[in-house]
PDB file of N, CA and C in Angstrom:
ATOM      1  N   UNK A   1       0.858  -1.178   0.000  1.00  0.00           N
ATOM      2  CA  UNK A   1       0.000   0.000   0.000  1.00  0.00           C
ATOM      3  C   UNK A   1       0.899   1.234   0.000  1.00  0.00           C
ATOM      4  N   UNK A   2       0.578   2.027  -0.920  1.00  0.00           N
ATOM      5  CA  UNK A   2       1.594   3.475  -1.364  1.00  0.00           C
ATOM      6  C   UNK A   2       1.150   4.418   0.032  1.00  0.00           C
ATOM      7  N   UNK A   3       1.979   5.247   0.373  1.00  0.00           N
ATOM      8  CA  UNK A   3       2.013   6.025   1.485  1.00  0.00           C
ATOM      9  C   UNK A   3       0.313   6.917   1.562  1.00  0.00           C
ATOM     10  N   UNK A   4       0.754   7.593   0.258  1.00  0.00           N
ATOM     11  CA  UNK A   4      -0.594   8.186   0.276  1.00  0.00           C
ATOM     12  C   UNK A   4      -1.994   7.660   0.510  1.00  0.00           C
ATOM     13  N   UNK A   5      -2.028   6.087  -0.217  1.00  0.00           N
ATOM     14  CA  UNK A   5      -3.209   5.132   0.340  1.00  0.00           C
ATOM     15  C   UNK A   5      -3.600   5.207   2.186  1.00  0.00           C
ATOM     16  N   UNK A   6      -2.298   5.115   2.744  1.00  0.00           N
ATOM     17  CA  UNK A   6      -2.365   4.903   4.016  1.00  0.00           C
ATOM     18  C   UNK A   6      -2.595   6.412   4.392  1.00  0.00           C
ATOM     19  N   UNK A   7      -1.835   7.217   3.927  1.00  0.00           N
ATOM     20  CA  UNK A   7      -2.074   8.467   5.013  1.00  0.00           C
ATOM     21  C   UNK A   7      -3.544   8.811   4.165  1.00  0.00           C
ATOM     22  N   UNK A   8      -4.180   8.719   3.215  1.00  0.00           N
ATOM     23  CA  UNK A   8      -6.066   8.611   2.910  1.00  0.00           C
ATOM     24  C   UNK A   8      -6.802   7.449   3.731  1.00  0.00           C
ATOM     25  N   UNK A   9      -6.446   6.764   4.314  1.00  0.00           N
ATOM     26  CA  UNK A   9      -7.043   5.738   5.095  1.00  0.00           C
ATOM     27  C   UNK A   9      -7.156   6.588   6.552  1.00  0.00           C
ATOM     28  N   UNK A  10      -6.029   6.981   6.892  1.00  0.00           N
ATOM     29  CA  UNK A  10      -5.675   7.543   8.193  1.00  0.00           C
ATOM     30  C   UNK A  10      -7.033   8.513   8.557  1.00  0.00           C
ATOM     31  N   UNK A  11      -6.561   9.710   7.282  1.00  0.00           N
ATOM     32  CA  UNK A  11      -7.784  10.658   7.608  1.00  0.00           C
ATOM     33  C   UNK A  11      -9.126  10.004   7.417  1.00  0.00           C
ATOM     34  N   UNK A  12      -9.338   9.370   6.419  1.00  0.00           N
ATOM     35  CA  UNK A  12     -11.174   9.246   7.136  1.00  0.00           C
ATOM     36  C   UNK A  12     -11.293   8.408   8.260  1.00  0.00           C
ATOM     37  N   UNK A  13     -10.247   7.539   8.895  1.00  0.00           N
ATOM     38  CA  UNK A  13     -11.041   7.151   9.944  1.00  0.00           C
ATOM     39  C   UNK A  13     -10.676   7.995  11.097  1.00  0.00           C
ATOM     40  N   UNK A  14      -9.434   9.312  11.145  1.00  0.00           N
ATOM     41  CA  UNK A  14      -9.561  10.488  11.791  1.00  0.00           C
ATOM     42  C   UNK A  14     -10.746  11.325  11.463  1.00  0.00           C
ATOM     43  N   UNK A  15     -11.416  11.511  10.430  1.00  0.00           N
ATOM     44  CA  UNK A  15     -12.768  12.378  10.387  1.00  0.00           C
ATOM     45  C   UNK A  15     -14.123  11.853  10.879  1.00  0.00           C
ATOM     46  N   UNK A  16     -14.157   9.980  10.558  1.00  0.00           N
ATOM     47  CA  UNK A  16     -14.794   9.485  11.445  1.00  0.00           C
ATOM     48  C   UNK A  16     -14.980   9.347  12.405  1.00  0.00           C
ATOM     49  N   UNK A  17     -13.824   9.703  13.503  1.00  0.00           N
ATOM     50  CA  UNK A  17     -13.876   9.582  14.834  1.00  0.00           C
ATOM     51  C   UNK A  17     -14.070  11.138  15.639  1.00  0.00           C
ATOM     52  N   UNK A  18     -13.398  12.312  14.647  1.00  0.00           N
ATOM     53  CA  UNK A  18     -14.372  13.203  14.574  1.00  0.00           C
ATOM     54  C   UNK A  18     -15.540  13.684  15.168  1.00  0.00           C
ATOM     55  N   UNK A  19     -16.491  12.729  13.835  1.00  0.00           N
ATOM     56  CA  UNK A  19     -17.733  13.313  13.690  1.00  0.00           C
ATOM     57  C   UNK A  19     -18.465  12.650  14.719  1.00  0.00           C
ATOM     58  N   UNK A  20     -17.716  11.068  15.517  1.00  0.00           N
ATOM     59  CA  UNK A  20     -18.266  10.952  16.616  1.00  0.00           C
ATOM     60  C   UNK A  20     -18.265  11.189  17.358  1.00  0.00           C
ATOM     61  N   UNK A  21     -16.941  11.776  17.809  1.00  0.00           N
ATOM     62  CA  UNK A  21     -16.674  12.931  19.006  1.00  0.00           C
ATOM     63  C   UNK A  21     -17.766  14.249  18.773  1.00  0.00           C
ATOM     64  N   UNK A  22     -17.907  14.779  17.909  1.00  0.00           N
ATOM     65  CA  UNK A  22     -19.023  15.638  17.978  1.00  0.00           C
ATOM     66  C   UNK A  22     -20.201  15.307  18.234  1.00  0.00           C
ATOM     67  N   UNK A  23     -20.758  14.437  17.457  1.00  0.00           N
ATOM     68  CA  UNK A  23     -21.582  13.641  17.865  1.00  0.00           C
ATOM     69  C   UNK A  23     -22.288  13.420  19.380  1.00  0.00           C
ATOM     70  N   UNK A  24     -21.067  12.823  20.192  1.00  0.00           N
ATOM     71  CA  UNK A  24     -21.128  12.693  21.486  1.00  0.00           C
ATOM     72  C   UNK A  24     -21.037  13.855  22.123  1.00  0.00           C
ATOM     73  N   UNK A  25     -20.331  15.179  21.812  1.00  0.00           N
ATOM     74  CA  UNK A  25     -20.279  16.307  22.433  1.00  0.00           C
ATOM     75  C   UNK A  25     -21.906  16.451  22.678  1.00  0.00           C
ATOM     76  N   UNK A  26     -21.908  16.685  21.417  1.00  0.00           N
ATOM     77  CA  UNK A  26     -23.802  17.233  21.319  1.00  0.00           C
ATOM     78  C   UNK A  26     -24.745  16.446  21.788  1.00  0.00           C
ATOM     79  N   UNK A  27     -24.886  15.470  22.172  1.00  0.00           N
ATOM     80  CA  UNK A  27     -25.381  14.034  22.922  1.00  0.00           C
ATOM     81  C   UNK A  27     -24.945  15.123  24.760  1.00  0.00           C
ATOM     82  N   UNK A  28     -23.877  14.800  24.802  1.00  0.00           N
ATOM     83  CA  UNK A  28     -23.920  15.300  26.618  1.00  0.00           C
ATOM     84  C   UNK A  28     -24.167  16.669  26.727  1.00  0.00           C
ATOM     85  N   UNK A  29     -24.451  17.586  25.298  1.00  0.00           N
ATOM     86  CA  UNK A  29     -24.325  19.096  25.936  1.00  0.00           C
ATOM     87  C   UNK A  29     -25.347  19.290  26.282  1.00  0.00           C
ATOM     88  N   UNK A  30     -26.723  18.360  24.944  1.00  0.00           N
ATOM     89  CA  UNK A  30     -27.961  17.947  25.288  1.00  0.00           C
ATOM     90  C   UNK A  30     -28.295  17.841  26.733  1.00  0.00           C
ATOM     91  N   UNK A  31     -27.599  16.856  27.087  1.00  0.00           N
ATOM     92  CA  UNK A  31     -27.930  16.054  28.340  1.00  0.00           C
ATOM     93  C   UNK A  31     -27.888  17.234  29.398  1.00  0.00           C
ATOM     94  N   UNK A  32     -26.798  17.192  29.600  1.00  0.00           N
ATOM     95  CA  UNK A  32     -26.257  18.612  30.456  1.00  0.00           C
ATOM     96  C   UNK A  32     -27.408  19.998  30.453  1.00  0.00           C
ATOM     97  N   UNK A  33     -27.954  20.269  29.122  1.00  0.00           N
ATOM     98  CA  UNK A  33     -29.197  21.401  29.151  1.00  0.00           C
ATOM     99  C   UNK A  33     -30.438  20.687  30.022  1.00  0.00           C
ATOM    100  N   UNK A  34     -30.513  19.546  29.516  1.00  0.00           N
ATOM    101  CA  UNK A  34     -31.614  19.439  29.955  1.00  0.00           C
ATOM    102  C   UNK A  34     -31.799  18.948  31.146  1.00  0.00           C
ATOM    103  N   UNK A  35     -30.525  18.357  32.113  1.00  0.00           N
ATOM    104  CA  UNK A  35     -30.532  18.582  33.615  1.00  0.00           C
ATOM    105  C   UNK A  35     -30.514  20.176  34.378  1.00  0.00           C
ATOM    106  N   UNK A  36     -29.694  20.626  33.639  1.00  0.00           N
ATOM    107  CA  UNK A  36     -29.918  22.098  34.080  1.00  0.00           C
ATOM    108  C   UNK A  36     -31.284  22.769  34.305  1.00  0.00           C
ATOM    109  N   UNK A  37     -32.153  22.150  33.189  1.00  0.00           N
ATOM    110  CA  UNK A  37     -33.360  22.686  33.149  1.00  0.00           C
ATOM    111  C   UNK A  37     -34.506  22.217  33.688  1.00  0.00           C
ATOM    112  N   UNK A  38     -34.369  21.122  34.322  1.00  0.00           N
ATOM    113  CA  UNK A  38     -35.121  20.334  35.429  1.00  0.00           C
ATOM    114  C   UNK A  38     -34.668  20.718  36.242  1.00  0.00           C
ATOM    115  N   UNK A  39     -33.450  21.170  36.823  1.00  0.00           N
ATOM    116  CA  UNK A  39     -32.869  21.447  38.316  1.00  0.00           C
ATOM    117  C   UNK A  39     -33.440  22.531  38.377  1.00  0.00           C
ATOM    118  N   UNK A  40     -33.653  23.695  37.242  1.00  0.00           N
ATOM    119  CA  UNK A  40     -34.174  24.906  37.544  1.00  0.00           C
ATOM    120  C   UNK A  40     -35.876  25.412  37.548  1.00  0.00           C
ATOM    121  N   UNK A  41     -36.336  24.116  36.982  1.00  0.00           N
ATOM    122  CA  UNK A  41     -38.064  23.767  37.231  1.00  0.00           C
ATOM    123  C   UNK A  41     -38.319  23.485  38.750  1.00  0.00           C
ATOM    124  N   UNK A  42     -38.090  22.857  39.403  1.00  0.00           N
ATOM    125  CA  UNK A  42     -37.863  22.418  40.462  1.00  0.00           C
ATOM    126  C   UNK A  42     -37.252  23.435  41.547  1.00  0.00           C
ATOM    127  N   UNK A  43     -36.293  24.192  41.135  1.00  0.00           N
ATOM    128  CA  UNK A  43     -36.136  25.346  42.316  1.00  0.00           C
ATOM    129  C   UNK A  43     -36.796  26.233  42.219  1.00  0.00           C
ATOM    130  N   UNK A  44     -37.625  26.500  40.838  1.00  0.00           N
ATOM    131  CA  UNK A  44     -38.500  27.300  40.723  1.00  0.00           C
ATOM    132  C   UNK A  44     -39.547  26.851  41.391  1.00  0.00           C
ATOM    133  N   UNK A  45     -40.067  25.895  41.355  1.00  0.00           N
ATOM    134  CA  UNK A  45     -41.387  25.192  42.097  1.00  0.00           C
ATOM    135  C   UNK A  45     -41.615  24.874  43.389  1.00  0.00           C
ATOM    136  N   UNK A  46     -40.053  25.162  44.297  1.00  0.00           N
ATOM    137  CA  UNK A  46     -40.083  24.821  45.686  1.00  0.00           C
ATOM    138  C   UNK A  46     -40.160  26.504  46.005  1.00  0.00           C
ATOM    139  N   UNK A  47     -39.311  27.254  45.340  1.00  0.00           N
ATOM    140  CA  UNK A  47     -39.356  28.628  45.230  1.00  0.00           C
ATOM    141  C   UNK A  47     -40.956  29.058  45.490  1.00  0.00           C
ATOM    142  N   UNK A  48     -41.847  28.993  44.511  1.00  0.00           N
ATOM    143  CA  UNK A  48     -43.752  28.764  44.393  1.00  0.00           C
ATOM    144  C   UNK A  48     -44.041  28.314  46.044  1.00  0.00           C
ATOM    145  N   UNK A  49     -43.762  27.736  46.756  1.00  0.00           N
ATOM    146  CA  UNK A  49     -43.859  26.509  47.249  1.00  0.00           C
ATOM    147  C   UNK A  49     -43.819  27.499  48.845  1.00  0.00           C
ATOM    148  N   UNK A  50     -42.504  28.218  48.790  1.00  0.00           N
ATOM    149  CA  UNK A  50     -42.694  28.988  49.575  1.00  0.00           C
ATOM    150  C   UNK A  50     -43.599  30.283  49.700  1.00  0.00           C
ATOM    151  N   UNK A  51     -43.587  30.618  48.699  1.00  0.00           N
ATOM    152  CA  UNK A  51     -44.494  31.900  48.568  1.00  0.00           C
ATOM    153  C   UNK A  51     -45.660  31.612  48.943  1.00  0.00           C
ATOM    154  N   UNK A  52     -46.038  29.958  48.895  1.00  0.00           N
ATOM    155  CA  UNK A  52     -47.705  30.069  49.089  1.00  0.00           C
ATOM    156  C   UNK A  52     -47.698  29.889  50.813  1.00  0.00           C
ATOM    157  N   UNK A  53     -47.031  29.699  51.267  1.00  0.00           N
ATOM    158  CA  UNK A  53     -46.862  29.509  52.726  1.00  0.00           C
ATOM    159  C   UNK A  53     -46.044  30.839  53.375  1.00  0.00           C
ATOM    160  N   UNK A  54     -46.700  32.007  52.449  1.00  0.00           N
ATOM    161  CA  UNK A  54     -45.972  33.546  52.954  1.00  0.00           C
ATOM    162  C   UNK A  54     -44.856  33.490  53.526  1.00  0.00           C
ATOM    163  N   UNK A  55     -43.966  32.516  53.487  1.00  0.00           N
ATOM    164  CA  UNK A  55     -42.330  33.197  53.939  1.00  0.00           C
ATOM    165  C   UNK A  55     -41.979  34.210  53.536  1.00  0.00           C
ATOM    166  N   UNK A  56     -41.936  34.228  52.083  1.00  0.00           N
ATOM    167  CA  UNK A  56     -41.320  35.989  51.507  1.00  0.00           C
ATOM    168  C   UNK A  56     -41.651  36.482  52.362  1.00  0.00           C
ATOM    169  N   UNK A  57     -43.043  36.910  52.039  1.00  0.00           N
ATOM    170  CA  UNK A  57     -43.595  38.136  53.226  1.00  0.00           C
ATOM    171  C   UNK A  57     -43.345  38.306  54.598  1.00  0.00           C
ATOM    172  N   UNK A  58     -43.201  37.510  55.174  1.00  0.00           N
ATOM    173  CA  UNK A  58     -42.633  37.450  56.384  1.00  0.00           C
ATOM    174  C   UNK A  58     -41.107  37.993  56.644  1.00  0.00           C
ATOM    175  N   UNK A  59     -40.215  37.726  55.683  1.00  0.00           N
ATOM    176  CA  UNK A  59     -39.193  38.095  55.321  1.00  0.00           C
ATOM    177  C   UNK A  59     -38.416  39.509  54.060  1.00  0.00           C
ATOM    178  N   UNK A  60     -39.899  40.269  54.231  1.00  0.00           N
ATOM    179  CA  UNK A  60     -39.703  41.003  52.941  1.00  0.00           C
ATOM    180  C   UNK A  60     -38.491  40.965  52.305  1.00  0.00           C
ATOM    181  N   UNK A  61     -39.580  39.979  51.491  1.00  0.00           N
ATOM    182  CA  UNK A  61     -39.049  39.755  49.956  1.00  0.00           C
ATOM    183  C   UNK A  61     -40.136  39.898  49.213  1.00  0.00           C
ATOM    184  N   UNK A  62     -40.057  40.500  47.913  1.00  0.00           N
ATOM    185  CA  UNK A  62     -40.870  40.975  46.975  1.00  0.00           C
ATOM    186  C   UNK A  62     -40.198  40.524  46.053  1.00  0.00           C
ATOM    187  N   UNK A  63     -41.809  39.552  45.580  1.00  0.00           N
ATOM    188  CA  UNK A  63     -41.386  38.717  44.339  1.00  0.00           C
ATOM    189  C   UNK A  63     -40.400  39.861  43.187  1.00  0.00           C
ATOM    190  N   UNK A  64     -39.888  39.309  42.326  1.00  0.00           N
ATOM    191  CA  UNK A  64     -38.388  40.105  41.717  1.00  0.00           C
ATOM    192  C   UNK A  64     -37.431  40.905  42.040  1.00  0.00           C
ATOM    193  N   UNK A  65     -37.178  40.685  43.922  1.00  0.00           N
ATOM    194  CA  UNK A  65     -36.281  40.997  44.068  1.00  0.00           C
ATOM    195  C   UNK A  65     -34.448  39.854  43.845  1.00  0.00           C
ATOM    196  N   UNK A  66     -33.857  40.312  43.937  1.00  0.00           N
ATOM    197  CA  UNK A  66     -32.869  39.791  43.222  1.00  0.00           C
ATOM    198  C   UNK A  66     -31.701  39.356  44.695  1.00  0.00           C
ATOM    199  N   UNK A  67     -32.067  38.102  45.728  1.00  0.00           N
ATOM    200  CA  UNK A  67     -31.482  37.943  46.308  1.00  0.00           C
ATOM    201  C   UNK A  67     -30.073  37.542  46.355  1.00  0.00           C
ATOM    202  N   UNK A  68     -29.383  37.272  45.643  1.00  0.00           N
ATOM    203  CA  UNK A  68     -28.204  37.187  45.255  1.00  0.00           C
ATOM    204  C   UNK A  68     -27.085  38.136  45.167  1.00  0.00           C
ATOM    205  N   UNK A  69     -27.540  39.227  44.060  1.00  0.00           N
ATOM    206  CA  UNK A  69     -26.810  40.594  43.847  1.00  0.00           C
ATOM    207  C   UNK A  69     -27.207  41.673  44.502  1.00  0.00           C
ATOM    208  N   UNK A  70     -28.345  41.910  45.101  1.00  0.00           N
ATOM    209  CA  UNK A  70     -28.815  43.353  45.574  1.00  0.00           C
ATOM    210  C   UNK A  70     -28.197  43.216  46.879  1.00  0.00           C
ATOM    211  N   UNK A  71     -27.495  44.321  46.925  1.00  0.00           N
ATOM    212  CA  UNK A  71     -26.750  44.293  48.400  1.00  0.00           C
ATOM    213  C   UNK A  71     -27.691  44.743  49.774  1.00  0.00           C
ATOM    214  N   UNK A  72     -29.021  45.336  49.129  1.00  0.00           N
ATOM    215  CA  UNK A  72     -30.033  45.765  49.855  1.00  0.00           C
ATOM    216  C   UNK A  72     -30.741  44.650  50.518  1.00  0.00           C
ATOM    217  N   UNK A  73     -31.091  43.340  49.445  1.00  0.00           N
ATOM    218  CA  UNK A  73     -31.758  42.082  49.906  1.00  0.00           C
ATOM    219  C   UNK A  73     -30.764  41.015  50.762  1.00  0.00           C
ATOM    220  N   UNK A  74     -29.920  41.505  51.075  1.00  0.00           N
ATOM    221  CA  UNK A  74     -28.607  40.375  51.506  1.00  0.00           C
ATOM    222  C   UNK A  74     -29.429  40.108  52.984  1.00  0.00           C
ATOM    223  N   UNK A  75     -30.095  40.698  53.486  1.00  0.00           N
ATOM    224  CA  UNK A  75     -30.395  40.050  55.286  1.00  0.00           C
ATOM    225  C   UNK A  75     -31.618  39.130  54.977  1.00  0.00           C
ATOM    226  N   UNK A  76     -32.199  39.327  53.721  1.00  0.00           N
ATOM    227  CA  UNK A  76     -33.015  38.767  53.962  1.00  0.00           C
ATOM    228  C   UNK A  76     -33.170  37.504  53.433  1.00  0.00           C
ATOM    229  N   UNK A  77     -31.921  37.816  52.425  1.00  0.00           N
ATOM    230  CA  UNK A  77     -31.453  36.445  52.030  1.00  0.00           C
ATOM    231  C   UNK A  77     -31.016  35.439  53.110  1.00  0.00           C
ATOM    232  N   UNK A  78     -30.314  35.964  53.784  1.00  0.00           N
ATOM    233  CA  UNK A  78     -29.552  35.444  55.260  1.00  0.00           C
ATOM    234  C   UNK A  78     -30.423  34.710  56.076  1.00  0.00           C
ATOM    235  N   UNK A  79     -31.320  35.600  56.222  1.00  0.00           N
ATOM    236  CA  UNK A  79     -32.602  35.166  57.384  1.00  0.00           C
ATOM    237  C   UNK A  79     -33.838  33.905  56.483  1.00  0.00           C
ATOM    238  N   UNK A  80     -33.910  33.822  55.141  1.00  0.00           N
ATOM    239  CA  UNK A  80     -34.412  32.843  54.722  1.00  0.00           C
ATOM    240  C   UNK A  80     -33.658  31.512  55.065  1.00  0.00           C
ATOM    241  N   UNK A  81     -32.217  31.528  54.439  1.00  0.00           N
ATOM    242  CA  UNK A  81     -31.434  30.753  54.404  1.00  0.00           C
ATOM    243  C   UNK A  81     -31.352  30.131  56.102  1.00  0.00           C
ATOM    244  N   UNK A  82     -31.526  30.820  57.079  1.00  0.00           N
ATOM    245  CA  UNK A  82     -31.323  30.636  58.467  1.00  0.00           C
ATOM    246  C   UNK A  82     -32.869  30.026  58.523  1.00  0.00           C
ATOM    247  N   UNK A  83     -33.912  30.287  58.338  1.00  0.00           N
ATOM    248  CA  UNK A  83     -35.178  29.770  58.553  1.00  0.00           C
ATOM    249  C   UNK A  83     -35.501  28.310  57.847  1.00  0.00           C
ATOM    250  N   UNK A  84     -34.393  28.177  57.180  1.00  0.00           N
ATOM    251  CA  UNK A  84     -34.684  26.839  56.387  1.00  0.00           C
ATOM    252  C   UNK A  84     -33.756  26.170  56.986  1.00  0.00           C
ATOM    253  N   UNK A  85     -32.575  26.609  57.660  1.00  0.00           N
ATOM    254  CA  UNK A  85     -31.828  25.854  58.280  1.00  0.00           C
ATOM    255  C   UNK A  85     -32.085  25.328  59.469  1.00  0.00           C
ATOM    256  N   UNK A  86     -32.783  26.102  60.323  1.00  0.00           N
ATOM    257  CA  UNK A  86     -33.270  26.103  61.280  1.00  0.00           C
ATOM    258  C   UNK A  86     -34.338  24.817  61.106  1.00  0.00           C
ATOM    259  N   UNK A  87     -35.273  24.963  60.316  1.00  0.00           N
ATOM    260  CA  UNK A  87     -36.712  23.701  59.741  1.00  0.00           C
ATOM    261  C   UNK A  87     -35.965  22.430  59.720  1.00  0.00           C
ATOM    262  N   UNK A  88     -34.381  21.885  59.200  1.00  0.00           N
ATOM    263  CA  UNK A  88     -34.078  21.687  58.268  1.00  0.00           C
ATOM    264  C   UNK A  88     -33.104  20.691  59.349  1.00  0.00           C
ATOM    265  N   UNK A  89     -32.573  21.530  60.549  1.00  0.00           N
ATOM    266  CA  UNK A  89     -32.233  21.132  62.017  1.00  0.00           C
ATOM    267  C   UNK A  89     -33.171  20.217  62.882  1.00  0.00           C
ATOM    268  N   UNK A  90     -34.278  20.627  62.717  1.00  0.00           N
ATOM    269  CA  UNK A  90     -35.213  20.129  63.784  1.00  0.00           C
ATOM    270  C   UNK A  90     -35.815  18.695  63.326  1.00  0.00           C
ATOM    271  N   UNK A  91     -35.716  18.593  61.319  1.00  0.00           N
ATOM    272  CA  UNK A  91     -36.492  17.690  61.343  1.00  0.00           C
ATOM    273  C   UNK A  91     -35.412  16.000  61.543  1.00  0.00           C
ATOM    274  N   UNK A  92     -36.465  15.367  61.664  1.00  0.00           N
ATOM    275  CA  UNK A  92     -36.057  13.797  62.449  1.00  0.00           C
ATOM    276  C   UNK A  92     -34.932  13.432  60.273  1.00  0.00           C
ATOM    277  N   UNK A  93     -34.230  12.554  60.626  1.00  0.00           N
ATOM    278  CA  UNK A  93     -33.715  11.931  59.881  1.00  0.00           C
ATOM    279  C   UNK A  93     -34.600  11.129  59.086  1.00  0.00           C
ATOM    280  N   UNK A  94     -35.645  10.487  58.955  1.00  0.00           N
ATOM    281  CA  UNK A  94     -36.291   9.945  58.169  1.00  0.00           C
ATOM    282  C   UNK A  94     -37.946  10.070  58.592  1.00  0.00           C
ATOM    283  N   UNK A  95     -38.559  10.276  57.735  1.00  0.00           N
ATOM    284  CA  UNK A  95     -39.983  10.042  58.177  1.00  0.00           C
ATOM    285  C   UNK A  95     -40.781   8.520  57.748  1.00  0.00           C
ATOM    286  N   UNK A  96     -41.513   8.661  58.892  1.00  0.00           N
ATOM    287  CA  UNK A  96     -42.318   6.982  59.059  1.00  0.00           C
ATOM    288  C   UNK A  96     -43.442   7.160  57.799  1.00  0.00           C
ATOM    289  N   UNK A  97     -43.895   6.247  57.456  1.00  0.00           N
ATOM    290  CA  UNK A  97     -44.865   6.119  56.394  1.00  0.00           C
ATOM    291  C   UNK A  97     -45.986   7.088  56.618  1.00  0.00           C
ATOM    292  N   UNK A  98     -46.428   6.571  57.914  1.00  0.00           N
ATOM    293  CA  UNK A  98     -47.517   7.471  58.521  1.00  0.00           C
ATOM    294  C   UNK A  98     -47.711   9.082  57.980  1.00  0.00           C
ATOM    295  N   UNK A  99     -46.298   9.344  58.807  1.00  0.00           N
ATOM    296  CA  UNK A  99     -46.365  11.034  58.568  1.00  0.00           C
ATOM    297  C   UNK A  99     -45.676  11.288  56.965  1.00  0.00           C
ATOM    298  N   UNK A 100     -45.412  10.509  56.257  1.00  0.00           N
ATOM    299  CA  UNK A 100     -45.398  11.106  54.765  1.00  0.00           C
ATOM    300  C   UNK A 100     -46.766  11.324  54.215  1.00  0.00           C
ATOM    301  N   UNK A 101     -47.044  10.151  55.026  1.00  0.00           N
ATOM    302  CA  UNK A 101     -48.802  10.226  54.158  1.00  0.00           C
ATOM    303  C   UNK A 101     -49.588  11.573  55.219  1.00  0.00           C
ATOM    304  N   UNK A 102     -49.429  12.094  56.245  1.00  0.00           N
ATOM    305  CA  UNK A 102     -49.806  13.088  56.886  1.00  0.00           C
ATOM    306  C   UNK A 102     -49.287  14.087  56.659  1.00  0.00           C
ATOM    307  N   UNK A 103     -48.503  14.525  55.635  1.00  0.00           N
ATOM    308  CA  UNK A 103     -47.731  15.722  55.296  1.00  0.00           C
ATOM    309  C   UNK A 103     -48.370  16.150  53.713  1.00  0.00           C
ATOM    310  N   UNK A 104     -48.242  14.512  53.323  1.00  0.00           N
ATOM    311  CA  UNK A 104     -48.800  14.818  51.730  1.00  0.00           C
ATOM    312  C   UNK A 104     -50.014  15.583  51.905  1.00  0.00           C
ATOM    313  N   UNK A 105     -51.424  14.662  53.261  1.00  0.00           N
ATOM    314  CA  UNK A 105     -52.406  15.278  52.927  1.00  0.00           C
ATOM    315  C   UNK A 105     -52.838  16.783  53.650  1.00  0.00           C
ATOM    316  N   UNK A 106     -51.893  17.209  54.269  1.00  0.00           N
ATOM    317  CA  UNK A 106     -51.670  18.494  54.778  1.00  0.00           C
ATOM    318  C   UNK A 106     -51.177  19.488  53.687  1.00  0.00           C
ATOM    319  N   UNK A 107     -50.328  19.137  52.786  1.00  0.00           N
ATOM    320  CA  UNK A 107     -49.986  20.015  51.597  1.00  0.00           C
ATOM    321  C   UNK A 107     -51.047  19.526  50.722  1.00  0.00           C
ATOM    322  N   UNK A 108     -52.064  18.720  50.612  1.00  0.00           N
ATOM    323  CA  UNK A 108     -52.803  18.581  49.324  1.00  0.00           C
ATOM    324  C   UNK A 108     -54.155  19.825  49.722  1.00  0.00           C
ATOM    325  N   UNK A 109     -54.354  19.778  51.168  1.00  0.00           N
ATOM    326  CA  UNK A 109     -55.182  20.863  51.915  1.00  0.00           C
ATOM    327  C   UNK A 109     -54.644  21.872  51.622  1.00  0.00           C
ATOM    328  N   UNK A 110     -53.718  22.247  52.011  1.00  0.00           N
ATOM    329  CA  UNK A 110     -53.240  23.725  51.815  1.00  0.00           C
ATOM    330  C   UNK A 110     -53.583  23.779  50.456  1.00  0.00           C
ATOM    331  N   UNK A 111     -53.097  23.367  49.365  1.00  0.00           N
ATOM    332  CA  UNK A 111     -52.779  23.864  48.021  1.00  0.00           C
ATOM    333  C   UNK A 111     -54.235  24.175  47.374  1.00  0.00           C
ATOM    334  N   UNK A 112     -55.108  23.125  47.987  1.00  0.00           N
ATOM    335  CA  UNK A 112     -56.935  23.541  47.185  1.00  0.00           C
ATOM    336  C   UNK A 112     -57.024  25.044  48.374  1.00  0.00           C
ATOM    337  N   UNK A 113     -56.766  24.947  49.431  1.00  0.00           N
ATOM    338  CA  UNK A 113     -56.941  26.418  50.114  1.00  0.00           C
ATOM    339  C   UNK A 113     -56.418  27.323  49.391  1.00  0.00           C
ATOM    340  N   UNK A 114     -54.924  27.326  48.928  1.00  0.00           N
ATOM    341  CA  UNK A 114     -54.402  28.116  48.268  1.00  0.00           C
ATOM    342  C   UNK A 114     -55.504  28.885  46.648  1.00  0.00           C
ATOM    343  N   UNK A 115     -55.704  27.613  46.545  1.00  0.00           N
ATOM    344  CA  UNK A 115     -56.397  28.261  44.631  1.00  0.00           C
ATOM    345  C   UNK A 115     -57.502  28.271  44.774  1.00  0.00           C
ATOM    346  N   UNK A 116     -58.230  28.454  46.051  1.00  0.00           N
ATOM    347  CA  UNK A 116     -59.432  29.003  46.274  1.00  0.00           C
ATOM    348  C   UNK A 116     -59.524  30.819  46.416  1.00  0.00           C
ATOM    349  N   UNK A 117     -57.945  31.048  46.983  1.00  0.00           N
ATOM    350  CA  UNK A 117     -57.743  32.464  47.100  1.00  0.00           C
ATOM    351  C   UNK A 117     -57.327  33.189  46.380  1.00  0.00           C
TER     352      UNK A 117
END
């Protein structure tokens, strides 16, 4: 086999491996968006979650404030973060069947209370 045969062999199965490396890039970047974007459904929804159980308010916070960067919202960022830590302290290491099923139907109450208001 003449050199050139081999170094034309070389490259396509270097362009083949390539296009599967891209391939696979775009396969995990996929992947990667779309965990990102469930992780951020979900903090959005526990986020919801609080509001309907007036913490903000308790803590003035007004929905679009920007707890992170506003150097104005920083205590109250603090004092959320401490109120969940605090919840978060107290509760037992695992819950018994019982009280999952007594929590579910305590949040299934609240939430028809909620969208009645």
């Amino acid at each position: 086999m003449s050199d050139t045969k081999k170094l034309d062999a070389v490259t396509v199965k270097l362009n083949r491996l390539k296009a599967q490396k891209a391939r696979l890039e775009h396969l995990t970047e996929n992947k990667t968006k779309q965990e990102r974007m469930s992780r951020t459904r979900t903090l959005i929804q526990m986020g919801g979650m609080l509001s309907m159980v007036n913490i903000p308010r308790w803590l003035d916070i007004e929905l679009g404030d920007d707890l992170q960067t506003d150097m104005n919202k920083q205590d109250q960022s603090m004092m959320l973060l401490g109120l969940l830590a605090t919840v978060a302290e107290q509760l037992p290491s695992t819950f018994s069947e019982e009280r999952k099923i007594e929590l579910k139907l305590k949040g299934i109450r609240y939430m028809k209370q909620h969208q009645q208001t």
